[in-house]
Protein backbone atom coordinates (compact mmCIF):
# COMPACT_ATOMS: atom_id res chain seq x y z
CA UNK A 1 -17.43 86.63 -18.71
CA UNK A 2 -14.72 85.66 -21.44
CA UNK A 3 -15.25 88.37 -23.43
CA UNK A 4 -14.87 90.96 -21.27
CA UNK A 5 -11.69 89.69 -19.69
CA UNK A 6 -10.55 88.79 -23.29
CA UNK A 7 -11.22 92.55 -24.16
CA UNK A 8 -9.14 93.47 -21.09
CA UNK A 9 -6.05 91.80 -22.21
CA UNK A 10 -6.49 92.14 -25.76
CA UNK A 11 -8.72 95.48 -27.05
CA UNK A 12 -10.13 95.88 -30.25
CA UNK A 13 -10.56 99.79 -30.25
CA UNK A 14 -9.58 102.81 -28.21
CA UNK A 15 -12.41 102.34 -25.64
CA UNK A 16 -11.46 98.91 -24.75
CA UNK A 17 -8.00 100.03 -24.82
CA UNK A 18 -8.92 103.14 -22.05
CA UNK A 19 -10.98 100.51 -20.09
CA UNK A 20 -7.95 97.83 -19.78
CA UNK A 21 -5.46 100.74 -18.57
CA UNK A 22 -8.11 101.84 -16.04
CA UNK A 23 -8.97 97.96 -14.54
CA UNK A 24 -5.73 96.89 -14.97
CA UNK A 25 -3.06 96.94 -12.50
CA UNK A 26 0.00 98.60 -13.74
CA UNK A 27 2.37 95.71 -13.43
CA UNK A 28 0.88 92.94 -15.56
CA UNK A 29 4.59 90.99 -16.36
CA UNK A 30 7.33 91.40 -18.58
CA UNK A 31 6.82 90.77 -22.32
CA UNK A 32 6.07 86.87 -21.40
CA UNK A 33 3.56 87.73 -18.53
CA UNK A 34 5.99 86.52 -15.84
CA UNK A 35 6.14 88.88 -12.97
CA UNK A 36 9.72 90.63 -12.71
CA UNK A 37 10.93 91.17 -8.59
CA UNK A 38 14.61 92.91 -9.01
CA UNK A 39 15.72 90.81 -5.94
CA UNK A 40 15.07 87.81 -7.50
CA UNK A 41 17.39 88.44 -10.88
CA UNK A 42 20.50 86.09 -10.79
CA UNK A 43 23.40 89.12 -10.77
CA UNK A 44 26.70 87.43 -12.06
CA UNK A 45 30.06 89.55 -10.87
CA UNK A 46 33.67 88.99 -10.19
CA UNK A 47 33.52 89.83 -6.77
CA UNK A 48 30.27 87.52 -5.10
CA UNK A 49 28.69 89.70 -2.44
CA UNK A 50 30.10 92.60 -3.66
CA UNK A 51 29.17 95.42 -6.64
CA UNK A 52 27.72 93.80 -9.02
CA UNK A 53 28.60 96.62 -11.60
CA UNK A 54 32.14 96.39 -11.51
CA UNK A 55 32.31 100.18 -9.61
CA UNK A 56 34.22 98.30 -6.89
CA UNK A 57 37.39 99.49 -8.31
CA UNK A 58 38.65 102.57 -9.57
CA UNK A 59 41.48 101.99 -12.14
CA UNK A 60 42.34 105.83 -11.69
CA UNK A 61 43.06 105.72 -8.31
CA UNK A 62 44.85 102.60 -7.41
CA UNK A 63 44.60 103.47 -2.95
CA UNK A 64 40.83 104.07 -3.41
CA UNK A 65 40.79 100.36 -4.47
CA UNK A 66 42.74 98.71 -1.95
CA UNK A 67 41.17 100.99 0.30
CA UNK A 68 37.77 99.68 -0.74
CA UNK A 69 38.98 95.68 -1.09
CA UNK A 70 40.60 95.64 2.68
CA UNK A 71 37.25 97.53 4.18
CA UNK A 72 34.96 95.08 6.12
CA UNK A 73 32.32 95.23 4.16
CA UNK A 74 33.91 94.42 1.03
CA UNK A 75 34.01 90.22 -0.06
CA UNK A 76 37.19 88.23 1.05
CA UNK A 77 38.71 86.74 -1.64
CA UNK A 78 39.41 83.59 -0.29
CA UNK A 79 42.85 81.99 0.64
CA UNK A 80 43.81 78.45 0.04
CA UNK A 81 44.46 77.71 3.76
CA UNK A 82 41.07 78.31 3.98
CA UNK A 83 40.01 75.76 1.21
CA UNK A 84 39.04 72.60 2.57
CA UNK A 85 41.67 69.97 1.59
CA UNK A 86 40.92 68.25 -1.46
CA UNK A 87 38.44 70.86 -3.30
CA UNK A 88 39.62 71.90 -6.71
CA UNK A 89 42.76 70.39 -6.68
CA UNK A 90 44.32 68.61 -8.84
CA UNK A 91 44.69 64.86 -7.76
CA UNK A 92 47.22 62.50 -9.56
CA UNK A 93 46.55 59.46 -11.57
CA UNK A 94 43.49 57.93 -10.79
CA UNK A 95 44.09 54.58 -12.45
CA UNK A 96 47.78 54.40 -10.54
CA UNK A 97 45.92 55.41 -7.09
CA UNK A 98 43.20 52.45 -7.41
CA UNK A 99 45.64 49.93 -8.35
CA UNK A 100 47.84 51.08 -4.91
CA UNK A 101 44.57 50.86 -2.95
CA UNK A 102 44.07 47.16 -4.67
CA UNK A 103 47.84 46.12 -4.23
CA UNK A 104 47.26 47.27 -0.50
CA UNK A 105 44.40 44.43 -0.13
CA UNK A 106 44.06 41.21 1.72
CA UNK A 107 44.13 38.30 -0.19
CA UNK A 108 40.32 37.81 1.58
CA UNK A 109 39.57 41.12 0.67
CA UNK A 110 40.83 40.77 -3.33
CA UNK A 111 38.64 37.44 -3.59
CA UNK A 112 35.48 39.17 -2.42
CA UNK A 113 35.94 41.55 -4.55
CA UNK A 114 36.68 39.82 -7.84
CA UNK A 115 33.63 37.73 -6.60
CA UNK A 116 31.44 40.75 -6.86
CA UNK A 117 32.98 41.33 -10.21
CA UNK A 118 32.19 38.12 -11.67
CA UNK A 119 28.80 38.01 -10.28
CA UNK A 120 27.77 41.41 -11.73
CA UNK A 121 29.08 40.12 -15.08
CA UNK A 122 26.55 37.21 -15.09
CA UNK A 123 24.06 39.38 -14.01
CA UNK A 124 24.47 42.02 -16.97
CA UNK A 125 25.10 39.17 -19.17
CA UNK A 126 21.56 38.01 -17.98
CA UNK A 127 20.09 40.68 -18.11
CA UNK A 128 21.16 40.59 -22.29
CA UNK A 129 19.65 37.26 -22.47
CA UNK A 130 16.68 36.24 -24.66
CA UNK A 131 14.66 33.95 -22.88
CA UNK A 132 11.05 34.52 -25.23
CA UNK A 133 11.01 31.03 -26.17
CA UNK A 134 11.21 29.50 -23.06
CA UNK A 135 8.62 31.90 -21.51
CA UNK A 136 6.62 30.38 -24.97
CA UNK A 137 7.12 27.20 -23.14
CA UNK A 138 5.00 27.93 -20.15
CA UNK A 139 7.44 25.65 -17.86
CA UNK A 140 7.88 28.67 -15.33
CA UNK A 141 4.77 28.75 -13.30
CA UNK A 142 4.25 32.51 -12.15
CA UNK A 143 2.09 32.76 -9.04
CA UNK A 144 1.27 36.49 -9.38
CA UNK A 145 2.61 39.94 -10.15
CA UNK A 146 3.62 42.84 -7.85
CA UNK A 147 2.44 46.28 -7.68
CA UNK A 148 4.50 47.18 -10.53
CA UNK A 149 3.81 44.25 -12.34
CA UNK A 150 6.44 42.34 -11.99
CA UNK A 151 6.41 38.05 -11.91
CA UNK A 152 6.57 36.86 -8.41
């Protein structure tokens, strides 16, 4: 059975060759074997939703264009009223902002927070530590592992 599909996609002579184009369907892929649907292709264009060719405007004649950009089935280029409010804008200092929003805190607020700071400190600081030798020691007892074996 390997051989004759083998001699489908690859013949050796002129009769195999004749027998592949006749079994064969015509679409077998592009040079990689990967089936090729046009309305699947990514099309990159200036105007999104619109000609992807570019033939949306005429330089020669300049009404034709505006004709074609204000008809309703051409794309909108879009305003930015219509933008929601923050998107691709530029925002000012963000270093000046957060130390505003920290200056703006409760004193309750400020010592929770510095609280969190210092305890994720020690914990990447622990996390450094090498503690081999007193694992050597065997003074931990370890009851059991999890299901990603972890100690318990």
């Amino acid at each position: 059975m390997y051989n004759k599909i083998l001699s489908l996609y690859c013949p050796r002579n002129k009769t195999e060759l004749i027998v592949s184009k006749e079994e064969l369907p015509r679409d077998v892929g592009n040079e990689f074997g990967e089936t090729v649907v046009e309305d699947r292709k990514i099309r990159i264009c200036a105007f999104p939703g619109g000609i992807a060719d570019g033939s949306l405007v005429d330089n020669s004649n300049i009404t034709n264009a505006s004709n074609l950009l204000n008809s309703p089935t051409s794309p909108r280029l879009i305003q930015p009223e219509t933008l929601p409010g923050q998107f691709a804008f530029m925002q000012a200092d963000f270093d000046e902002e957060r130390k505003k929003k920290f200056e703006r805190m409760s004193r309750e607020e400020k010592a929770k927070l510095e609280q969190q700071q210092l305890y994720l400190n020690y914990l990447y600081k622990a996390l450094g530590m090498d503690l081999s030798d007193i694992a050597r020691l065997s003074i931990i007892y370890e009851s059991g592992k999890d299901s990603l074996g972890r100690p318990i």
